[in-house]
Every structure is written in C-alpha cells, then in structure tokens.
N, C-alpha and C. Protein backbone atom coordinates (compact mmCIF):
# COMPACT_ATOMS: atom_id res chain seq x y z
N UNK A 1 0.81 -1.20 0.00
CA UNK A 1 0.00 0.00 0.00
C UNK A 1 0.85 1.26 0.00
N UNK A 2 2.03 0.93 -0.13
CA UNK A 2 2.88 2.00 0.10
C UNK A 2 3.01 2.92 -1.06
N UNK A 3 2.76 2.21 -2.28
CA UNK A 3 3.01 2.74 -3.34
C UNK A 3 1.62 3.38 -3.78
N UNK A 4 0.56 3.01 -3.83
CA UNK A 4 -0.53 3.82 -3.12
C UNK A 4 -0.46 4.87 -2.90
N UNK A 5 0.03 5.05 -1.60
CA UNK A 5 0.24 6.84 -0.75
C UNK A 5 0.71 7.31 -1.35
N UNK A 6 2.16 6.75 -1.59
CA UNK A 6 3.37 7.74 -2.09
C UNK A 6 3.08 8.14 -3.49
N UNK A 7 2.31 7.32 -4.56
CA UNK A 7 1.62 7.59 -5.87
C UNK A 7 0.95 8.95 -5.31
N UNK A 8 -0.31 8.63 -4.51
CA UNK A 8 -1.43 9.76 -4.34
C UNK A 8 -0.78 11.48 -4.20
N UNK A 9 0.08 11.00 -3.28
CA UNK A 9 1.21 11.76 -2.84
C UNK A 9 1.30 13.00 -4.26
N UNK A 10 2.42 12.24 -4.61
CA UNK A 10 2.83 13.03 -6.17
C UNK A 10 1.97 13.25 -7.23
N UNK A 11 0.61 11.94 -7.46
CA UNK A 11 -0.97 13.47 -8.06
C UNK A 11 -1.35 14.21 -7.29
N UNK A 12 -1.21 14.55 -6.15
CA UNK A 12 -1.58 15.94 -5.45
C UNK A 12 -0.73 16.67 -5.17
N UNK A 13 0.66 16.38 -5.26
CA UNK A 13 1.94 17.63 -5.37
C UNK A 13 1.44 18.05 -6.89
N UNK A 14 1.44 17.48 -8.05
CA UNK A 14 1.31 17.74 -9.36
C UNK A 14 -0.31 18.55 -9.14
N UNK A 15 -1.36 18.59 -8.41
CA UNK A 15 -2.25 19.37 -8.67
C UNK A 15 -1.57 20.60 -7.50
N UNK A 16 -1.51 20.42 -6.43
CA UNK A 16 -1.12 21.62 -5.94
C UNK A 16 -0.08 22.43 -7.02
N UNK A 17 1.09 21.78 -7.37
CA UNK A 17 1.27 22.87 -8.39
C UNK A 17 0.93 23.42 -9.76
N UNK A 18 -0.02 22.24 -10.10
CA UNK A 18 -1.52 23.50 -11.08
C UNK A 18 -1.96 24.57 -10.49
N UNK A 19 -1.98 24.29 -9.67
CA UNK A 19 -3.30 25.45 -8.81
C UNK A 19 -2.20 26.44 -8.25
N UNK A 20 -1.10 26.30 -7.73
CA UNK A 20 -0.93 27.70 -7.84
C UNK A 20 0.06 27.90 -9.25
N UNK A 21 0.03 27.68 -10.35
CA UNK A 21 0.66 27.96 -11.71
C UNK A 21 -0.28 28.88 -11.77
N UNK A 22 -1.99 28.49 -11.70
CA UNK A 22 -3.22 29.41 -12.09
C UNK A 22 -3.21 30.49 -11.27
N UNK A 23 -3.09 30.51 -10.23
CA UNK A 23 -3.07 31.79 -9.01
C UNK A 23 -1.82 32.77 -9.83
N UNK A 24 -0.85 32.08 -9.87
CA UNK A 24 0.21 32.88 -10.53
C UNK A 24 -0.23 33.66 -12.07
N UNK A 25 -0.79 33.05 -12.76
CA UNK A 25 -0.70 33.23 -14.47
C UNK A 25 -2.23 34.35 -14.10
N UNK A 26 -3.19 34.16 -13.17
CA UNK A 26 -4.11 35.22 -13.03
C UNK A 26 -3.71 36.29 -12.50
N UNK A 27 -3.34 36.22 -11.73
CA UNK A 27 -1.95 37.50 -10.73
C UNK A 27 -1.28 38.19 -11.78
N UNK A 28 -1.00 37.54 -12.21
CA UNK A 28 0.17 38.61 -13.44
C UNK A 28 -0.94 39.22 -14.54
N UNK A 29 -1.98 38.50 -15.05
CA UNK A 29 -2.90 39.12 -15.78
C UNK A 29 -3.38 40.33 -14.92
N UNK A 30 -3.65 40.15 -14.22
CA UNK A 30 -4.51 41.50 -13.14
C UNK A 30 -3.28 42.29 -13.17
N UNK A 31 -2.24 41.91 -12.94
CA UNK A 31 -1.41 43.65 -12.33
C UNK A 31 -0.95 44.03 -13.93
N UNK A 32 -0.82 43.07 -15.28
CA UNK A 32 -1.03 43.81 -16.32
C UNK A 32 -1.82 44.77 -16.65
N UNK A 33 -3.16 44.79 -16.02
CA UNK A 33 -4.21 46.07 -15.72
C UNK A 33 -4.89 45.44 -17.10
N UNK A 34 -4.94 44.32 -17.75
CA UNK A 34 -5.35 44.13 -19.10
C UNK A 34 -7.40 44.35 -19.02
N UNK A 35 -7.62 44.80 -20.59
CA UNK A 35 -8.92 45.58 -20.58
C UNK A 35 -9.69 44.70 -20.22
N UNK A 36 -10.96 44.61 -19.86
CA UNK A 36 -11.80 43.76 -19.63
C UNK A 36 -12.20 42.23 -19.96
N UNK A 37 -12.30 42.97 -21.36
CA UNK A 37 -12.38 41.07 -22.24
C UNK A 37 -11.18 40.36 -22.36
N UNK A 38 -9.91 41.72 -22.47
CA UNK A 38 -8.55 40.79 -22.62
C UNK A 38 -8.48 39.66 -20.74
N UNK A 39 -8.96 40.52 -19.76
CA UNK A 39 -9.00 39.54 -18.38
C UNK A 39 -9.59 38.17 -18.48
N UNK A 40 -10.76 38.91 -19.26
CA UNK A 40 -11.79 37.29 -19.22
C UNK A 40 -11.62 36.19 -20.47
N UNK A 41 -10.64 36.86 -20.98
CA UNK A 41 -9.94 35.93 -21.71
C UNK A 41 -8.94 34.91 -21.64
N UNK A 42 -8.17 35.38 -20.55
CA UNK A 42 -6.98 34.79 -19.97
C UNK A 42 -7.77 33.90 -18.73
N UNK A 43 -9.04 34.56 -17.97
CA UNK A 43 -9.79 33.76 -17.61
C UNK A 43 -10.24 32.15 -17.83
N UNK A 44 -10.76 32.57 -18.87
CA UNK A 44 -11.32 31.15 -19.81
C UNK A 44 -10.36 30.04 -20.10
N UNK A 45 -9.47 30.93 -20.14
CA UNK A 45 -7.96 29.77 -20.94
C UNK A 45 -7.43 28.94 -19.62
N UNK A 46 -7.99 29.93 -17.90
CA UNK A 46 -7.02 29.24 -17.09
C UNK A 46 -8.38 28.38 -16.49
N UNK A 47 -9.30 28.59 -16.43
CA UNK A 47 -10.72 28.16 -15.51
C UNK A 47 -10.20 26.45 -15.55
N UNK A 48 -10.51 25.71 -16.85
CA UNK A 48 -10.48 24.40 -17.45
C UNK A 48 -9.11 23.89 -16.64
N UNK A 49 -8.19 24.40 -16.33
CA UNK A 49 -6.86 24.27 -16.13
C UNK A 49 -6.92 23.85 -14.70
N UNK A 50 -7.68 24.91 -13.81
CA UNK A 50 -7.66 25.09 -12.62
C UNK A 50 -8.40 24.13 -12.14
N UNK A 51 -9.51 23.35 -12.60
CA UNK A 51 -10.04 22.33 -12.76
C UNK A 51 -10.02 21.13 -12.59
N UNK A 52 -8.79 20.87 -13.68
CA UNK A 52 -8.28 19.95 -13.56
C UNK A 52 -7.15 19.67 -12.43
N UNK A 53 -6.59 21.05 -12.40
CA UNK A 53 -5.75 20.98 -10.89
C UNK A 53 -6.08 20.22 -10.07
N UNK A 54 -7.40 20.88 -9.72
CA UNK A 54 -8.21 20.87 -8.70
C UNK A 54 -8.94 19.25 -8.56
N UNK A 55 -8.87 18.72 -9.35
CA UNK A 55 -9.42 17.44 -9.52
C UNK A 55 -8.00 16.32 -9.43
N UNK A 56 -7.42 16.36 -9.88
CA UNK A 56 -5.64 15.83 -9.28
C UNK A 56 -5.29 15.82 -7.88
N UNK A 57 -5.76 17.57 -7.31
CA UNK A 57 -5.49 17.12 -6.11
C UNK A 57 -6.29 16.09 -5.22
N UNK A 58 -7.57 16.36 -5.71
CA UNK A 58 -8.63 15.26 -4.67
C UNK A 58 -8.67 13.77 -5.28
N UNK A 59 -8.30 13.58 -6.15
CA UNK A 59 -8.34 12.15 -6.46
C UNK A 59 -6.77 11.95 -5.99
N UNK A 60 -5.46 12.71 -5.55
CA UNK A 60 -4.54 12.15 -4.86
C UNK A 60 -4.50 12.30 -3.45
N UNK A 61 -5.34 13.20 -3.15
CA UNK A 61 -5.86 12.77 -1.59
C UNK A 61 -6.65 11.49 -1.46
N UNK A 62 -7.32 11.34 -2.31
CA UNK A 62 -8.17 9.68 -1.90
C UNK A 62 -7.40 8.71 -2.16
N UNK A 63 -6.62 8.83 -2.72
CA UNK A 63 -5.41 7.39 -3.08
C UNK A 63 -4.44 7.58 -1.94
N UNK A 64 -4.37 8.76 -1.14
CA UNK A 64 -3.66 9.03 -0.15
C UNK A 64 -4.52 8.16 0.95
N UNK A 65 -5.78 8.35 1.37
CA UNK A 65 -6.81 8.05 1.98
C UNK A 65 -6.81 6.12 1.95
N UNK A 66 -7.11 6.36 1.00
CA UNK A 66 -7.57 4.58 0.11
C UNK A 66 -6.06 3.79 1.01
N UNK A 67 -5.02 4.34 0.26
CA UNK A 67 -3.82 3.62 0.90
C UNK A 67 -3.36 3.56 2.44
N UNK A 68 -3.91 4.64 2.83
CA UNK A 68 -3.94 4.52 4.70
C UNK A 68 -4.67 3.66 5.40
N UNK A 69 -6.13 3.44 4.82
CA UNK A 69 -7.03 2.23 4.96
C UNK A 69 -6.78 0.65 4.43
N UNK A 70 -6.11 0.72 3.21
CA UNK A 70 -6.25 -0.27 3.34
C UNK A 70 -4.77 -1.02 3.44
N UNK A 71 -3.91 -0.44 4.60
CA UNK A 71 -2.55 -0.33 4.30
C UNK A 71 -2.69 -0.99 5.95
C-alpha cells in the first residue's frame, strides 16, 4: 500500500502545483491592468486548467486516503 500513498502523494503535489501555476498566471494578468475582455480571456484559458488541478489534487488525496485504509 505503500506505493498507493506515495503515488497519491505526487498526483496531489502535481495538482497543488496547477493550482498555484493558475493563481500565478491570473496574478500577473490583473497587475497587467489588461482591458476587460482581454482579463476574461486569460480567464477562460485558465478556468479548465484550474479544474483539472483541482481534480488531481482530490483524487490524490483519496489514493492518499484509500492507501492509509487499506494499508
């Protein structure tokens, strides 16, 4: 089960660092001061992204989970 955790482990290091790549790549759009639609543009491109982050990390918390149980 070890390999389990330590798997889950590294898909949720790999989504934590989606998620803040997106915090970062929106951050820099905002202090560009960019016009409205150019924001919600860079928006759109990161939403799907952040997403998927965000979904990496919780399916490597449950393999984190899964492997503590049944370990």
């Amino acid at each position: 089960m070890d390999i389990l955790i330590w798997g889950g482990t590294l898909v949720s290091a790999l989504g934590l660092a989606g998620l803040v790549w997106c915090i970062i790549r929106v951050q820099r759009a905002r202090r560009a001061k960019l016009a409205d639609e150019d924001l919600r543009a860079v928006m759109r491109r990161v939403v799907p992204l952040n997403m998927g982050a965000l979904f990496l990390s919780v399916i490597g918390l449950m393999m984190v989970i899964l492997g503590i149980f049944l370990g």
